[in-house]
Protein backbone atom coordinates (compact mmCIF):
# COMPACT_ATOMS: atom_id res chain seq x y z
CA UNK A 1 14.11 35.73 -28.57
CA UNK A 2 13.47 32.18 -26.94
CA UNK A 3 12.36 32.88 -23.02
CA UNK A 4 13.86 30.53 -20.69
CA UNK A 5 10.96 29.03 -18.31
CA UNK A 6 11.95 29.80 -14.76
CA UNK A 7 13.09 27.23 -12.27
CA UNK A 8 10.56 25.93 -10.21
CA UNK A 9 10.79 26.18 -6.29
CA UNK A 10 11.93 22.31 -5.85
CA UNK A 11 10.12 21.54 -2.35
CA UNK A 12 6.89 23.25 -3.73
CA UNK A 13 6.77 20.94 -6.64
CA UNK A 14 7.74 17.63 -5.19
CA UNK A 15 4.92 18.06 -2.76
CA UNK A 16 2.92 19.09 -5.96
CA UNK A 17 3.54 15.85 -7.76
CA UNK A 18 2.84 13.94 -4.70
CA UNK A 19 -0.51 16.01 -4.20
CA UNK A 20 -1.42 14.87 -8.57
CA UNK A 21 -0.43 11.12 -7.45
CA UNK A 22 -3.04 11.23 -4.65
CA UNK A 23 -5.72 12.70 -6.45
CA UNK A 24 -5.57 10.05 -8.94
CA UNK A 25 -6.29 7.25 -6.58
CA UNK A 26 -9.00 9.43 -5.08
CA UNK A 27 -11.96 6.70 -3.79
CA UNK A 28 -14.84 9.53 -4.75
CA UNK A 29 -13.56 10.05 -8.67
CA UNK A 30 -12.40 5.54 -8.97
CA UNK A 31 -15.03 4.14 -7.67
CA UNK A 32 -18.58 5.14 -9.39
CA UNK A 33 -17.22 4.20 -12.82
CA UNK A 34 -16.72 0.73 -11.93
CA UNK A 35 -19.48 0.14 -9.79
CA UNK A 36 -22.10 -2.83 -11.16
CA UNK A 37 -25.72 -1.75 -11.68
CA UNK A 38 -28.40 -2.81 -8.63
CA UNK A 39 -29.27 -6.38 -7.90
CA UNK A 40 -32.72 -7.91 -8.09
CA UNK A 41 -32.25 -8.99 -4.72
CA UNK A 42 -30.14 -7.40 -1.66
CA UNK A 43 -27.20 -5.25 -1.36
CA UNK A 44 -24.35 -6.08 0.97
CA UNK A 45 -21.21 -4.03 1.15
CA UNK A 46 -17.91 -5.33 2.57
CA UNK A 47 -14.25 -3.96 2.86
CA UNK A 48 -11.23 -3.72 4.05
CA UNK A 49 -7.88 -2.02 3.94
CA UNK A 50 -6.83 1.89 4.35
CA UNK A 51 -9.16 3.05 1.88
CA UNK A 52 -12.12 1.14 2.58
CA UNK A 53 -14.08 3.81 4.61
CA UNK A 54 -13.81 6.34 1.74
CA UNK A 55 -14.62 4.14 -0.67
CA UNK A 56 -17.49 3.13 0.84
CA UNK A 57 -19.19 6.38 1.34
CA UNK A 58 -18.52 7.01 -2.72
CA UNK A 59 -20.46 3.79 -3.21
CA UNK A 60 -23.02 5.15 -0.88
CA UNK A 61 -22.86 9.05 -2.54
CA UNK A 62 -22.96 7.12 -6.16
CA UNK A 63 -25.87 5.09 -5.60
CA UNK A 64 -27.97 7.58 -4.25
CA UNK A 65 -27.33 9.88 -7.06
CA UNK A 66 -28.33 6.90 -9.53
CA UNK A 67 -31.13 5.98 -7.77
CA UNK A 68 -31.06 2.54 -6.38
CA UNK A 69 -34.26 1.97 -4.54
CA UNK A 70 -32.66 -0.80 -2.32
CA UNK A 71 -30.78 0.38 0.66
CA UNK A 72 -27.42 -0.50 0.86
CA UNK A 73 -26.15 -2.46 4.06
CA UNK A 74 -22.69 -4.04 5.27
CA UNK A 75 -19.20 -3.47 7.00
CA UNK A 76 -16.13 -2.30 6.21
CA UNK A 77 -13.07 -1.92 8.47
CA UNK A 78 -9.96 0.01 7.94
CA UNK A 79 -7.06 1.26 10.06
CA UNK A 80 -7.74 3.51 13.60
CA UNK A 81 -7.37 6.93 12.48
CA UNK A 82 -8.92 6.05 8.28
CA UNK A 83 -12.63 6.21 8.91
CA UNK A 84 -15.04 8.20 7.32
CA UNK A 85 -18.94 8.50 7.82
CA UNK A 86 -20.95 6.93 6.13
CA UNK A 87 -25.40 6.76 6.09
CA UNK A 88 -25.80 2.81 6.28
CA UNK A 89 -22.69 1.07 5.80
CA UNK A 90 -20.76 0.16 8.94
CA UNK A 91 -16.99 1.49 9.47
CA UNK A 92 -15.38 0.01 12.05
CA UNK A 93 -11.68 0.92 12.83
CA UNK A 94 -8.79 -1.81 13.72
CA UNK A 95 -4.92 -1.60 13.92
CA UNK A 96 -2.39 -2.19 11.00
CA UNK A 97 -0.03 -3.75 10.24
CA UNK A 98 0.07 -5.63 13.46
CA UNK A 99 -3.83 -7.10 13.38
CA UNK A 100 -5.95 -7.09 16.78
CA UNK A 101 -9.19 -7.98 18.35
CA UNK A 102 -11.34 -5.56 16.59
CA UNK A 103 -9.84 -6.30 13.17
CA UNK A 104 -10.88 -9.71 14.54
CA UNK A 105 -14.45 -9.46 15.13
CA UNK A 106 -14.96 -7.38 12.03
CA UNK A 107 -13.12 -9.87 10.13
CA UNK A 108 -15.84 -12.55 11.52
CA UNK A 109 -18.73 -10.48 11.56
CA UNK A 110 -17.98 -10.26 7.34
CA UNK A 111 -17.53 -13.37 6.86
CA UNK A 112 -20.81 -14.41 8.52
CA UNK A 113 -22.75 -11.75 6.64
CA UNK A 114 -22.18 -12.93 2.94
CA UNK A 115 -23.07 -16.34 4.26
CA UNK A 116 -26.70 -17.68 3.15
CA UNK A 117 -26.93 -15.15 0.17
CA UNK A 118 -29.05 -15.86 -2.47
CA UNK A 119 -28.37 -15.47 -6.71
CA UNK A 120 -30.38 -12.75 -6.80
CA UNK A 121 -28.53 -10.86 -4.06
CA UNK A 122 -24.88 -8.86 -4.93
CA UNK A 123 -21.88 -8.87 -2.93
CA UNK A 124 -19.48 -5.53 -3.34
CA UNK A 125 -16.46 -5.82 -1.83
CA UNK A 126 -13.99 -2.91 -1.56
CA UNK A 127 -10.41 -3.89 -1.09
CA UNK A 128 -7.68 -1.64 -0.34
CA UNK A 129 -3.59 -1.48 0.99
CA UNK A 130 -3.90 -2.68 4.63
CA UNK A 131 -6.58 -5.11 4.33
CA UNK A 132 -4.75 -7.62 4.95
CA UNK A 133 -3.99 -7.12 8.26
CA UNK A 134 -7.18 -5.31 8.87
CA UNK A 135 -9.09 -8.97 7.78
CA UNK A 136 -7.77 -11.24 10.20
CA UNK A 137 -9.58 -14.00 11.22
CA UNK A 138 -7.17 -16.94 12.56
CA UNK A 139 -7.64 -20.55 10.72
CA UNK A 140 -9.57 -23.23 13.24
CA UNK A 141 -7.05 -24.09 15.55
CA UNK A 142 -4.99 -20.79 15.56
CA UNK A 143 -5.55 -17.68 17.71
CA UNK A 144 -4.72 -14.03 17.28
CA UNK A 145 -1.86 -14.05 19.40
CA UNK A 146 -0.58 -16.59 16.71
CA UNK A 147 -0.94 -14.64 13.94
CA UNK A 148 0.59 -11.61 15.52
CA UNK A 149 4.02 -13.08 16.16
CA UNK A 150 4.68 -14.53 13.04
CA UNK A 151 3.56 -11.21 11.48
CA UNK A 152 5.36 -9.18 13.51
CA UNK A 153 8.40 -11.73 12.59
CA UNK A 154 7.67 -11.37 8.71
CA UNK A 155 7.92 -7.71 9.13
CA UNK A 156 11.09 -7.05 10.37
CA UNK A 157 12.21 -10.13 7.93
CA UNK A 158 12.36 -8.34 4.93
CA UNK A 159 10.12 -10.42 2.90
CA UNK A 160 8.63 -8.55 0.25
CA UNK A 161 4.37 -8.04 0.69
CA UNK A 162 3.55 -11.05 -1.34
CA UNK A 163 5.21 -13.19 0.51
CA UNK A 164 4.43 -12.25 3.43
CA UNK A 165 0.70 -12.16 2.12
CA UNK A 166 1.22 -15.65 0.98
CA UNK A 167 1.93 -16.77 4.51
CA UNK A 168 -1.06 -14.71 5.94
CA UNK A 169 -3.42 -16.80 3.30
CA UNK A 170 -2.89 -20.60 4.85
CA UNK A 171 -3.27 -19.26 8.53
CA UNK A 172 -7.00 -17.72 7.70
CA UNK A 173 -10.14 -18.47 7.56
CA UNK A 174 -11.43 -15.93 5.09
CA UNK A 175 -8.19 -14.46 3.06
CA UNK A 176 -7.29 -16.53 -0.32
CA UNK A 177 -10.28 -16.44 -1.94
CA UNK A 178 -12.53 -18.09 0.89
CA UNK A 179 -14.45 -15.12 1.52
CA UNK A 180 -16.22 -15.17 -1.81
CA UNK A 181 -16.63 -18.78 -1.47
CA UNK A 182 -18.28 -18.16 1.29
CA UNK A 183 -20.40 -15.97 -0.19
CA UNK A 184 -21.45 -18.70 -2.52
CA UNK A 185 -23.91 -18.66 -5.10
CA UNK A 186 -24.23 -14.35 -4.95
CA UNK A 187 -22.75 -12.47 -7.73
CA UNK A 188 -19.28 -10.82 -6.09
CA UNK A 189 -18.01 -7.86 -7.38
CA UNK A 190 -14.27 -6.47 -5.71
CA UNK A 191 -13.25 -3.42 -6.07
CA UNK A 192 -9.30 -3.44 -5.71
CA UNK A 193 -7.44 0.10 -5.34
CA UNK A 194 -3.87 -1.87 -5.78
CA UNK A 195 -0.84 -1.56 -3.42
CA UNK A 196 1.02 -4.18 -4.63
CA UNK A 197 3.82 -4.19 -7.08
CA UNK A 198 2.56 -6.21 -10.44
CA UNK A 199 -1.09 -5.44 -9.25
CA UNK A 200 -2.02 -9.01 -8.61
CA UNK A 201 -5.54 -9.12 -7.45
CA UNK A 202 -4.74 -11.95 -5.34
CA UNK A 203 -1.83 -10.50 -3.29
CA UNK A 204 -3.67 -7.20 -2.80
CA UNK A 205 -4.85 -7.80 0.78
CA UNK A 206 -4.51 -11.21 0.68
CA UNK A 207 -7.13 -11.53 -1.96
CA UNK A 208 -10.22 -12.65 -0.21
CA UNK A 209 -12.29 -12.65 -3.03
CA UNK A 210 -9.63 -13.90 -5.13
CA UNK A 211 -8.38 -17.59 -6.16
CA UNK A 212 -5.53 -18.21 -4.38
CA UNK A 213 -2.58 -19.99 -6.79
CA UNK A 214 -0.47 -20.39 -3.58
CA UNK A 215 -0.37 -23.47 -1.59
CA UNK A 216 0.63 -24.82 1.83
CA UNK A 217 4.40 -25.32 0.92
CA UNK A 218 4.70 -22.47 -0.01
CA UNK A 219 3.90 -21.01 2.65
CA UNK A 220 6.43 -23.04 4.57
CA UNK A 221 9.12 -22.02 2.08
CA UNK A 222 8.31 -18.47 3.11
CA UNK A 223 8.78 -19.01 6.11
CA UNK A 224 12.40 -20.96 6.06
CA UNK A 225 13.86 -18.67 3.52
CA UNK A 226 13.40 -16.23 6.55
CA UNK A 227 14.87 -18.55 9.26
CA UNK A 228 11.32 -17.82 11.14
CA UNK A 229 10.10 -20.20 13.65
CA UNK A 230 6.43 -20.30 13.97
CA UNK A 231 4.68 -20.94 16.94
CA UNK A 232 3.54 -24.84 17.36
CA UNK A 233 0.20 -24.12 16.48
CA UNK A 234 1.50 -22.34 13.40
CA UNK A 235 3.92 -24.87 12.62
CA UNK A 236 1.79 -27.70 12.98
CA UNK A 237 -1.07 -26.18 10.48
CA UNK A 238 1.12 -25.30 7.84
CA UNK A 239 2.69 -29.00 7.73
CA UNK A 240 -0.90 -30.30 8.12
CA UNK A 241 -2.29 -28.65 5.25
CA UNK A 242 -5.56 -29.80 5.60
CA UNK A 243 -7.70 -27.50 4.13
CA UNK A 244 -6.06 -25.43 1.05
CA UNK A 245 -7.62 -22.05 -0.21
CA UNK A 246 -10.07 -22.07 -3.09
CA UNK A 247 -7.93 -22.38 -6.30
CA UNK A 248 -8.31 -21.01 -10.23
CA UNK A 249 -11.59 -22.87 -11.50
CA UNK A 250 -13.30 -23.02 -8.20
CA UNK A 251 -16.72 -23.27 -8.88
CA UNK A 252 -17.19 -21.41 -5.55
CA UNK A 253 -16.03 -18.49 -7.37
CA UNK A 254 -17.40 -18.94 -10.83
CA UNK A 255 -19.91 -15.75 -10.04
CA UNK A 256 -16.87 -13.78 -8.36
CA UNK A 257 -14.75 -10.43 -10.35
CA UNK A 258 -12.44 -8.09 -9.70
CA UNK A 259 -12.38 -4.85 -11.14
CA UNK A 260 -8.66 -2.73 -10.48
CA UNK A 261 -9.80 0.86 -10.07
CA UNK A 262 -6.56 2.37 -9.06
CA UNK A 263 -2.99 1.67 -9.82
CA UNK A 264 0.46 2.68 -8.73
CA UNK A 265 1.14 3.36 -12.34
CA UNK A 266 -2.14 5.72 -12.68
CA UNK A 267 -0.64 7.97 -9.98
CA UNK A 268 2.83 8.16 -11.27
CA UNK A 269 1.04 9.27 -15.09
CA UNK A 270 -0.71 11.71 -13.16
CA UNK A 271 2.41 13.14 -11.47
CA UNK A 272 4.61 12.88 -15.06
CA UNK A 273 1.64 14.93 -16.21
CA UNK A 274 2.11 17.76 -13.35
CA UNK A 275 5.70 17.75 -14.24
CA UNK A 276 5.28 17.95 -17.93
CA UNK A 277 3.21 21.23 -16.93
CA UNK A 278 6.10 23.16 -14.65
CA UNK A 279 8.61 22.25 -17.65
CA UNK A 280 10.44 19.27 -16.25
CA UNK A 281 10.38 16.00 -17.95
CA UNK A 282 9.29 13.06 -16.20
CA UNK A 283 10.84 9.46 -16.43
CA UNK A 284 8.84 6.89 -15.30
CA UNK A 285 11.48 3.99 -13.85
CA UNK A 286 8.63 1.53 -12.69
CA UNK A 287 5.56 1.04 -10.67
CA UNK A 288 7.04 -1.93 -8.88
CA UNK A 289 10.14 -1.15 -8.13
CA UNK A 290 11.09 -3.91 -4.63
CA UNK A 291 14.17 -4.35 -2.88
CA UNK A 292 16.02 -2.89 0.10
CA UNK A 293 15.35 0.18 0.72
CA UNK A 294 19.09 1.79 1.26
CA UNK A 295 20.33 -0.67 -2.29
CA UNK A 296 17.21 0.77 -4.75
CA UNK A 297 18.47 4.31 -2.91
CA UNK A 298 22.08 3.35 -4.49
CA UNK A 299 20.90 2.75 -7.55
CA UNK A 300 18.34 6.00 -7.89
CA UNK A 301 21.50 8.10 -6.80
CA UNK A 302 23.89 6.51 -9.84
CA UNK A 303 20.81 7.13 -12.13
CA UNK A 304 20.55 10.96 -10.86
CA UNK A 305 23.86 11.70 -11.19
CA UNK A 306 23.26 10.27 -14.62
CA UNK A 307 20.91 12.50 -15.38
CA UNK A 308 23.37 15.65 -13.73
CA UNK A 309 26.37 14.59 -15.86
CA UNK A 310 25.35 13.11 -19.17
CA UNK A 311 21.40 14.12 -19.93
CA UNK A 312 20.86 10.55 -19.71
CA UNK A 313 18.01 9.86 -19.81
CA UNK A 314 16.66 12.93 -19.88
CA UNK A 315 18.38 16.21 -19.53
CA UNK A 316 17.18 17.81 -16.42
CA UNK A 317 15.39 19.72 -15.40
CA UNK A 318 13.72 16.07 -15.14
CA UNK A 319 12.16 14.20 -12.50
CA UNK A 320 12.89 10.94 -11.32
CA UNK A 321 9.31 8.90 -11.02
CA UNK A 322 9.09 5.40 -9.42
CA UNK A 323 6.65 3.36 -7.32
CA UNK A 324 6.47 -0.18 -5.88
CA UNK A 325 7.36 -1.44 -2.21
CA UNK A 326 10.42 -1.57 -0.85
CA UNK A 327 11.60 -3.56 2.48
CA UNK A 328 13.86 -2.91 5.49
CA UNK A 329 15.73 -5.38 7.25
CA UNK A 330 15.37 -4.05 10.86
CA UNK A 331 18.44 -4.71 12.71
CA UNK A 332 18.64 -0.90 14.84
CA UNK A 333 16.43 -0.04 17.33
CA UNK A 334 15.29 3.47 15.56
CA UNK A 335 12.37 4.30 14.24
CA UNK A 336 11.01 5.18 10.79
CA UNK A 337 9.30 3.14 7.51
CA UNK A 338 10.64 2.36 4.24
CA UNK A 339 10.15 5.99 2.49
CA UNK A 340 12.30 7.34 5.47
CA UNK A 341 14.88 4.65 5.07
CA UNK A 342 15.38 5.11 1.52
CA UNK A 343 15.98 8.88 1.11
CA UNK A 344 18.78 8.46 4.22
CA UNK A 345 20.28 6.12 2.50
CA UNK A 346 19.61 8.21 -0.87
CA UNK A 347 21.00 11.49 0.56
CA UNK A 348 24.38 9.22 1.95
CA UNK A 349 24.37 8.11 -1.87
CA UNK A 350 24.51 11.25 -3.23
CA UNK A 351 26.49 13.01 -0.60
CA UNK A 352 25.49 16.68 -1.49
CA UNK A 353 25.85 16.82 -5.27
CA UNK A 354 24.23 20.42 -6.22
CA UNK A 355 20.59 20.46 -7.87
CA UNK A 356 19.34 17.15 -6.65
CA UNK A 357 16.23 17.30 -4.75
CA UNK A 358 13.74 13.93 -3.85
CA UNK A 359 10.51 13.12 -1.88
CA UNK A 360 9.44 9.77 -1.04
CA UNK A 361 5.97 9.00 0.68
CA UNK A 362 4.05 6.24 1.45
CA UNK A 363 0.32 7.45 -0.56
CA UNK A 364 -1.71 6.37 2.89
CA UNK A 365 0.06 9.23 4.44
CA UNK A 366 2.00 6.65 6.66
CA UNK A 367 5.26 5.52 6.62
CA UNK A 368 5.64 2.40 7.99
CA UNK A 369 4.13 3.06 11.91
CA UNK A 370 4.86 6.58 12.29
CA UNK A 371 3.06 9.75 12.05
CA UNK A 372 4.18 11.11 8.74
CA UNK A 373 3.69 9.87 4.69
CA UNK A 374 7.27 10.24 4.42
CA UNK A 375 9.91 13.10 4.13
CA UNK A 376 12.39 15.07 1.87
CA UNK A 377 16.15 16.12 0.98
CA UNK A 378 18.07 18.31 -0.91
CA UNK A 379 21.67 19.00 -1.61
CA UNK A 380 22.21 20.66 1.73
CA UNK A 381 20.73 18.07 3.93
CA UNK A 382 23.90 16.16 4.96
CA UNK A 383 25.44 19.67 5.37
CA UNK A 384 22.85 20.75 8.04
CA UNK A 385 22.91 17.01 9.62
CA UNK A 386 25.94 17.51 10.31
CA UNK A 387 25.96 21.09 11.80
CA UNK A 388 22.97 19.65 14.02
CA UNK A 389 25.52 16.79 15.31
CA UNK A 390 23.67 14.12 13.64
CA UNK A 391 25.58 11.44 12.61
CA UNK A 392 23.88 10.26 9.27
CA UNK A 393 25.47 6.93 8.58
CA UNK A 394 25.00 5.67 12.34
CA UNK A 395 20.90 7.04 11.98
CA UNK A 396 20.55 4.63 9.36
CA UNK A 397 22.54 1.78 10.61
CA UNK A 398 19.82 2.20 13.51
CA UNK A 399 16.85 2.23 10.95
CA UNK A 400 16.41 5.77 12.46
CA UNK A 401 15.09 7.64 9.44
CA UNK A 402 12.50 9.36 11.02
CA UNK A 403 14.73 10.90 14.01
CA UNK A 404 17.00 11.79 11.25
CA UNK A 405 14.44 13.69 9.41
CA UNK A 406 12.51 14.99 11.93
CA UNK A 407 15.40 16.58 13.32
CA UNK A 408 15.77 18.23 10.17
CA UNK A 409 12.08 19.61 9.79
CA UNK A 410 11.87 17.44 6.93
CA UNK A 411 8.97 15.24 7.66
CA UNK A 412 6.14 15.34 5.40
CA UNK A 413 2.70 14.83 7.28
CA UNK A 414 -0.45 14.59 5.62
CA UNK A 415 -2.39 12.59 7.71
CA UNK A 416 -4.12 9.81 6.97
CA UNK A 417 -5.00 10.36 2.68
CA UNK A 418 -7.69 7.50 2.84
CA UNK A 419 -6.26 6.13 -0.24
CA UNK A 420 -3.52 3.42 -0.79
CA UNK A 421 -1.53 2.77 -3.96
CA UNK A 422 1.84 2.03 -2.69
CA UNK A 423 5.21 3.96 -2.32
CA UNK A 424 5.54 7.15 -4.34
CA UNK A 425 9.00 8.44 -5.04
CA UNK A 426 10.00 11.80 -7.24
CA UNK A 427 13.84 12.79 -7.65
CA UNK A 428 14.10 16.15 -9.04
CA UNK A 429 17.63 17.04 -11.21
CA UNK A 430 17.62 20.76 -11.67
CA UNK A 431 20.38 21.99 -14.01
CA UNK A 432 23.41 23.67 -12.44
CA UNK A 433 23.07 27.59 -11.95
């Protein structure tokens, strides 16, 4: 007689899948494999981004434990709340996604420190989600305030990250590739845990180490498309275009790699392989999925109920598996990131229908500005909404997602997960009872 696997508990395994995801982008198990062997000359260790902290103390664990005899040195600086300890590498803690002073000074005390290097000496550079605003270190002429409006502007614009990174490039002084010129003749090795749909190297934080294929137009172009006006300053640099970033063939950068140690599509693997284990097939849509958040919810909920009606295409049980960055056009005054935005939106798509469950959760551990990774429904959500007098279509006509859900109980919080790669998103299709 065949035995019939039993259901599993649909909260407890979303939360499972999310937990596999994370520990595949884990900065202690991606980084020693892709470390370079020690330099005949010095050591200097730079970062930035969410993860940068973590990864530095693995570099720090790894190379005692394969016995470099030169002590490591450097500075790495990642958001307030991400830091880590670490022996001899400096962490030093800044704000995100809006930049500010200390991101600042970090910013320039890195970009003074791989100055003057010799062959002999190696550069490692440990880039993560976040860096770019974490890096920030205005173009001559520019000041912070500068760059904070017309970031603050991009972010509520709905440009997608490499756009918006694209802009933050020709207003720097160290992002698009002009920190490893700058580092000039040293060997520089980057270590890149990716955040960035299509994995670019040279979108992931701005790609300091990175050539930069981008150019002052189209910056500008960014910029219009949005209907953004710049502040003079701004406005007047961009149109100057005096001093472009270090492009493919630099011979700046001839001694300069980048090695991808974690991917969005490594995390969703490892959650299609937790699935696979509990007796629910995975389906992997795409690690770089973009869009608005409430029109990729649309289309997840038509390819749920897809699943629910027709087995296509997969019968459930199945899971739902997708990754990538998605934007919000803020026009409320609620709060909430992406993840939150999409499953409202998600659980107004599918209005109820029985046996469909979904997560989505930013892998940091924070959505957007808030204090939670993301959040969860099920089929009773909009039920229980509604009994609680919240009105779900006006919560997300106010970009309210996270009063929505936290009303509910249905935040997730992790804390900070000091590891970055992108949105994760798991819609579960349970069979009907």
């Amino acid at each position: 007689m065949t035995q019939t696997r039993p259901v599993p508990d649909p909260a407890a395994l979303l939360r499972e899948l999310f937990e596999a995801a994370l520990g595949a982008a884990d900065p202690k198990l991606v980084v020693p494999p892709h470390l370079p062997p020690p330099a005949k000359g010095r050591t200097l260790v730079i970062g930035a981004g969410k993860a940068a902290a973590a990864m530095a103390q693995a570099v720090e664990a790894q190379a005692v434990e394969a016995g470099w005899n030169a002590p490591l040195e450097g500075l790495v600086v990642t958001r307030y709340g991400h830091a880590v300890p670490c022996r001899t590498i400096e962490v030093v803690e800044a704000a995100h996604p809006v930049p500010d002073q200390a991101g600042r000074a970090a910013a320039e005390r890195i970009l003074a420190m791989v100055q003057g290097r010799s062959e002999d000496d190696l550069v490692i550079c440990l880039i993560s989600g976040g860096g770019s605003a974490l890096l920030t270190l205005p173009a001559p002429g520019l000041t912070l305030a500068d760059k904070q409006e017309v970031n603050r502007a991009l972010l509520r614009s709905g440009a997608d990250i490499t756009q918006i990174n694209c802009v933050r490039k020709h207003l720097s002084a160290i992002k698009g590739g002009r920190l490893a010129a700058a580092a000039a003749p040293a060997r520089v090795v980057t270590l890149i845990v990716s955040d960035v749909p299509g994995d670019d190297p040279a979108a992931i934080a701005s790609g300091p180490t990175v050539a930069d294929p981008t150019g002052f137009a189209d910056a500008r172009a960014v910029l219009a498309r949005y209907g953004i006006e710049p502040p003079g300053p701004v406005r007047a640099h961009l149109e100057a275009a005096t001093e472009e970033t270090p492009k493919p063939g630099d011979a700046r950068l001839a001694r300069a790699e980048t090695r991808l140690i974690a991917r969005p599509q490594d995390s969703l693997e490892a959650a299609a392989t937790r699935a696979r284990a509990a007796g629910v097939a995975p389906v992997i849509l795409g690690d770089a999925i973009e869009g608005e958040a409430r029109e990729v919810a649309r289309v997840m909920a038509a390819i749920a109920r897809q699943v629910a009606r027709h087995g296509q295409p997969a019968a459930a049980p199945c899971v739902l598996l997708s990754g990538g960055e998605t934007t919000v056009t803020v026009t409320g005054q609620g709060r909430g990131g992406r993840n939150a935005e999409f499953l409202l939106a998600l659980a107004l798509a599918l209005n109820g229908a029985p046996g469909i469950f979904a997560l989505a959760c930013d892998t940091d551990g924070i959505d957007g500005s808030e204090d939670n990774a993301g959040a969860r429904i099920s089929p009773d959500s909009l039920a229980r909404a509604q009994a609680a007098g919240l009105d779900a279509k006006a919560r997300l006509a106010d970009n309210d997602g996270y009063g929505f859900f936290a009303a509910l109980d249905d935040l997730v919080v992790t804390g900070p997960t000091l590891t970055n790669v992108n949105d994760f998103r798991a819609i579960l299709v349970l069979p009907p009872d």
